[in-house]
Protein backbone atom coordinates (compact mmCIF):
# COMPACT_ATOMS: atom_id res chain seq x y z
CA UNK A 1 0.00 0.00 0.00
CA UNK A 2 1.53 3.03 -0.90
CA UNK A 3 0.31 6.48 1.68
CA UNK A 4 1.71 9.91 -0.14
CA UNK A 5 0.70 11.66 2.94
CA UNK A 6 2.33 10.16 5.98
CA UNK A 7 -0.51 11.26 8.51
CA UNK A 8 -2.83 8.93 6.84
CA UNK A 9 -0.78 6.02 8.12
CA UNK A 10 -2.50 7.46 11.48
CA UNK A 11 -6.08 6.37 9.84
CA UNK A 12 -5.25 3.49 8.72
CA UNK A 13 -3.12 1.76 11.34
CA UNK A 14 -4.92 0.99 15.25
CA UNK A 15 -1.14 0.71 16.19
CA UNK A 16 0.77 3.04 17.47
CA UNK A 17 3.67 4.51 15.17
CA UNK A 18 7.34 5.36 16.56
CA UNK A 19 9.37 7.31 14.67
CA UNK A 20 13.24 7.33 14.87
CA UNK A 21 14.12 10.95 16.01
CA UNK A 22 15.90 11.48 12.31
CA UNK A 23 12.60 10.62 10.71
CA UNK A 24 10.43 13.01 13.07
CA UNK A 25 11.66 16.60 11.39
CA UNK A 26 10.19 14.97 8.03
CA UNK A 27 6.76 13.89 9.55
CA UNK A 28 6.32 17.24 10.94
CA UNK A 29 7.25 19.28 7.66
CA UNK A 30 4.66 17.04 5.90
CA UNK A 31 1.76 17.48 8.75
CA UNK A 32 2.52 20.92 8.56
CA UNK A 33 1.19 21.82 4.74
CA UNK A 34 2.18 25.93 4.26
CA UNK A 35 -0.68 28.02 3.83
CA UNK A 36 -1.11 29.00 0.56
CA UNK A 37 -3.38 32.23 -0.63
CA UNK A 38 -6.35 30.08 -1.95
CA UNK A 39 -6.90 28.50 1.63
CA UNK A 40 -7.29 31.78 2.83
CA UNK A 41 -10.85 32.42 1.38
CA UNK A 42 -11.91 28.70 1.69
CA UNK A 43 -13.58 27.84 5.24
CA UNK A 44 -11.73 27.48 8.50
CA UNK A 45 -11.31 23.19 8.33
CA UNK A 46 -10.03 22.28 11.55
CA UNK A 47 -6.53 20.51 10.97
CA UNK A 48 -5.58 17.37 13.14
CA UNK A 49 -2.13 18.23 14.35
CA UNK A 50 -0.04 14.31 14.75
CA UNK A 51 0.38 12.98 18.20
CA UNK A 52 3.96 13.98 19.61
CA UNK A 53 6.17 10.81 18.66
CA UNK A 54 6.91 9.44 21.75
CA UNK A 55 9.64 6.72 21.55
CA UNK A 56 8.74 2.91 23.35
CA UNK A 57 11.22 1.63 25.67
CA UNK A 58 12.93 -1.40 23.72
CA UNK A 59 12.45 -4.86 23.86
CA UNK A 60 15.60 -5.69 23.77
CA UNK A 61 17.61 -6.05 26.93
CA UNK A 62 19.81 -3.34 28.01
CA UNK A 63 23.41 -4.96 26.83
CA UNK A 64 25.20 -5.16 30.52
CA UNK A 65 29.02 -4.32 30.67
CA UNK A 66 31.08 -7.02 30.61
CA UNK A 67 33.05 -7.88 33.73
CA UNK A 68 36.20 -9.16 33.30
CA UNK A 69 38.93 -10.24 35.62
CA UNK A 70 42.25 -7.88 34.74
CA UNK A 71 44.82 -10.00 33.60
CA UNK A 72 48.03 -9.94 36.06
CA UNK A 73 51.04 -8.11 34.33
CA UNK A 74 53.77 -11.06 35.13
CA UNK A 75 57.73 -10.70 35.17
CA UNK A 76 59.07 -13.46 33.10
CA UNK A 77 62.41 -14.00 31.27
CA UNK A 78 62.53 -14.94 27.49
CA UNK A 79 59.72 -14.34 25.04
CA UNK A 80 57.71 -16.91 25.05
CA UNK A 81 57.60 -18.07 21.54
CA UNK A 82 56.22 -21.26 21.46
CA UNK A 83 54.12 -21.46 24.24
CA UNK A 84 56.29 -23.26 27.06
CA UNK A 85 55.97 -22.08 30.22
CA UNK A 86 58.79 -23.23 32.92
CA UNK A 87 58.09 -22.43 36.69
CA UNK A 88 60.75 -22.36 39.06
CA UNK A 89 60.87 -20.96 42.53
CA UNK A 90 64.07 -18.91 43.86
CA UNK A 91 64.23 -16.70 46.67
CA UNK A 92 67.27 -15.23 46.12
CA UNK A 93 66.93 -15.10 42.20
CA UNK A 94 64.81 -12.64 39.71
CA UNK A 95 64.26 -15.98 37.56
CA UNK A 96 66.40 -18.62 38.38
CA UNK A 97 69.91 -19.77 39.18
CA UNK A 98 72.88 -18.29 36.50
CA UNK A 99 74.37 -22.02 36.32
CA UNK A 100 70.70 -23.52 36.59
CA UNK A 101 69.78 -21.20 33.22
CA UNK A 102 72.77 -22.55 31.52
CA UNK A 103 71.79 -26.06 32.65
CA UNK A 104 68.18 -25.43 31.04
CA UNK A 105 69.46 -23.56 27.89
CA UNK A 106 71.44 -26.81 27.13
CA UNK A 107 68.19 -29.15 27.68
CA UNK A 108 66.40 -26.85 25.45
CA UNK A 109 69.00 -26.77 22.50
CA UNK A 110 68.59 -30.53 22.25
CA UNK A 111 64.89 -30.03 22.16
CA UNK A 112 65.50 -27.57 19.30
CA UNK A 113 64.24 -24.65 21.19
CA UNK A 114 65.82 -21.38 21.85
CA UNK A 115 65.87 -18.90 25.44
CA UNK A 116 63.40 -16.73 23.67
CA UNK A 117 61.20 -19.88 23.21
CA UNK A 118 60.09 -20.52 26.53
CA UNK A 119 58.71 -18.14 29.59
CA UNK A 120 61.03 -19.02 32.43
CA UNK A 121 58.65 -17.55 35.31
CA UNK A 122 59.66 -17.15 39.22
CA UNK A 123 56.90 -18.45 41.42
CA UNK A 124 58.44 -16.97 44.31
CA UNK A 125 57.85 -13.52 43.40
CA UNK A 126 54.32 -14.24 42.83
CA UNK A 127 54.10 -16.94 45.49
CA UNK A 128 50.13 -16.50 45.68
CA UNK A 129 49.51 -16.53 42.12
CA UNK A 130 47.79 -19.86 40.86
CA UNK A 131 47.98 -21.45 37.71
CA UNK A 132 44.80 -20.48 36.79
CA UNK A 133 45.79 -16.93 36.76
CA UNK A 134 48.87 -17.87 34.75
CA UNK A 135 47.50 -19.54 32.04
CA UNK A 136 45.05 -16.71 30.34
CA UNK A 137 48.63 -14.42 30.57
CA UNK A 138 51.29 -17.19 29.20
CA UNK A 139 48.31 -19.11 27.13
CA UNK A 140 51.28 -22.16 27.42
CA UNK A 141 50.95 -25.61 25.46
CA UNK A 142 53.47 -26.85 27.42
CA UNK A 143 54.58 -26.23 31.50
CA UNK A 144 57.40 -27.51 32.82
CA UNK A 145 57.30 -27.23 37.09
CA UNK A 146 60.64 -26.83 38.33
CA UNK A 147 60.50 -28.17 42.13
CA UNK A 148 57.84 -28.50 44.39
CA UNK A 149 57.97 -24.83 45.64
CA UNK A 150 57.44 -24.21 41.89
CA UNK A 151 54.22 -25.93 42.05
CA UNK A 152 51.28 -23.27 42.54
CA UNK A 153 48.75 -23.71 44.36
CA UNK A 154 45.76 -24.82 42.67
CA UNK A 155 47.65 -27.57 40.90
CA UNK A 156 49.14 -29.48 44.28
CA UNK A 157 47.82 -32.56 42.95
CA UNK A 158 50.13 -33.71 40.41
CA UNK A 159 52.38 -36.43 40.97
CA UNK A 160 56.26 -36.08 40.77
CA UNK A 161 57.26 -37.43 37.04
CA UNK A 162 54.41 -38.08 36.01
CA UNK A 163 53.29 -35.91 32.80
CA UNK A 164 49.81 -35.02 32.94
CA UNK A 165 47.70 -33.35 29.61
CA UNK A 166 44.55 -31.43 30.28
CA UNK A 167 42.49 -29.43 28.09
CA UNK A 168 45.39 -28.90 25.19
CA UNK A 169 48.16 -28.45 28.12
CA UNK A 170 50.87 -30.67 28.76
CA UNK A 171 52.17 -29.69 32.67
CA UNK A 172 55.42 -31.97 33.71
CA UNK A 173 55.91 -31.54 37.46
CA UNK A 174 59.78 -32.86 38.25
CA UNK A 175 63.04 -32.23 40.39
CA UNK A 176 63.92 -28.71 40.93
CA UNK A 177 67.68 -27.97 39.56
CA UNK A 178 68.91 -28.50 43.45
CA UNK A 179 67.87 -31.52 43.10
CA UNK A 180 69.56 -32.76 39.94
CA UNK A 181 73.22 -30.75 40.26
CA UNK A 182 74.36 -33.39 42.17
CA UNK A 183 72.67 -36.65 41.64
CA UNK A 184 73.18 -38.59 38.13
CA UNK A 185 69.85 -40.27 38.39
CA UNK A 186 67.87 -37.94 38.66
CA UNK A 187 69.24 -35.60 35.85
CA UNK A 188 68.61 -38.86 33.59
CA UNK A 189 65.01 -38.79 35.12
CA UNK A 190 64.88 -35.44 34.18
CA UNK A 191 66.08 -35.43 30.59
CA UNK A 192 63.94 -38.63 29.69
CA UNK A 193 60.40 -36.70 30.66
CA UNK A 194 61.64 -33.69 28.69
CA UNK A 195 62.04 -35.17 25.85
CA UNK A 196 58.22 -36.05 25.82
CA UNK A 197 57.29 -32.67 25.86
């Protein structure tokens, strides 16, 4: 149906009409005819002036703000490349050990990976900071848990040696470097679950 005078649509429709406030100005310029000299002589017709435009409160939900948990700003060493996080725990150490980084570097150039590879983080600068705050920052694929110190919080379950994979996350909890220096076995221990990751 095609209306050339919008105020008809008032007629011909029971419901209510809502214009958009850009569409308003138009309505009212074409309700609003100019007087011309002919109308002048004609009789007085009474003109039906439009209902203001009121606008409807939407059905649509009000969209809420989204509340999201900040992400922790973390101090880490290397780059984190490819997604393989290594947690260690030293008191007396920004990230770990000078000969215990050497030590690693050398287990990670037979692995093929680099220093800016991995995210060597310090657990005892953060020490109430659980994994579940570390993973949305370091998104790893792979963990490697240095120690039992290293081992945060929410994660105290996993057994020594024993690599575990959850939800696209391989997490290898094993000796800390104090406890491989000096003991052959345990280094071989050590080298043997690496290589799985």
């Amino acid at each position: 149906m095609k209306v050339e005078n919008p105020a008809a649509f008032r007629f011909l429709l029971e419901d209510e009409l809502y214009l958009l406030n850009a569409d308003k100005m138009l309505y009212d310029k074409i309700a609003e005819p100019e007087p011309t000299a002919a109308e002048s002589s004609s009789p007085v017709i009474e003109q039906i002036t439009p209902a203001p435009a009121t606008t409807s409160p939407s059905l649509a939900p009000e969209p809420q703000p989204v509340i999201q948990t900040p992400v922790a700003g973390f101090k880490y060493k290397g780059q984190n490349l490819k997604n393989f996080l290594v947690i260690t725990h030293y008191k007396t150490d920004e990230f770990i050990n000078a000969g215990h980084l050497t030590a690693l570097e050398n287990i990670l150039k037979r692995k093929e990976l680099g220093p800016d590879d991995v995210a060597i983080f310090n657990l005892a600068n953060y020490s109430e900071t659980k994994f579940s705050q570390l993973k949305p920052f370091f998104k790893p694929t792979k963990v490697l848990v240095l120690g039992g110190d290293a081992l945060p919080h929410d994660i105290k379950v996993l057994k020594p040696n024993k690599p575990v994979t959850s939800n696209g996350i391989t997490v290898l909890y094993t000796y800390s470097f104090d406890e491989m220096m000096d003991n052959v076995d345990n280094k071989k221990a050590f080298w043997e679950l690496v290589k799985t990751l």
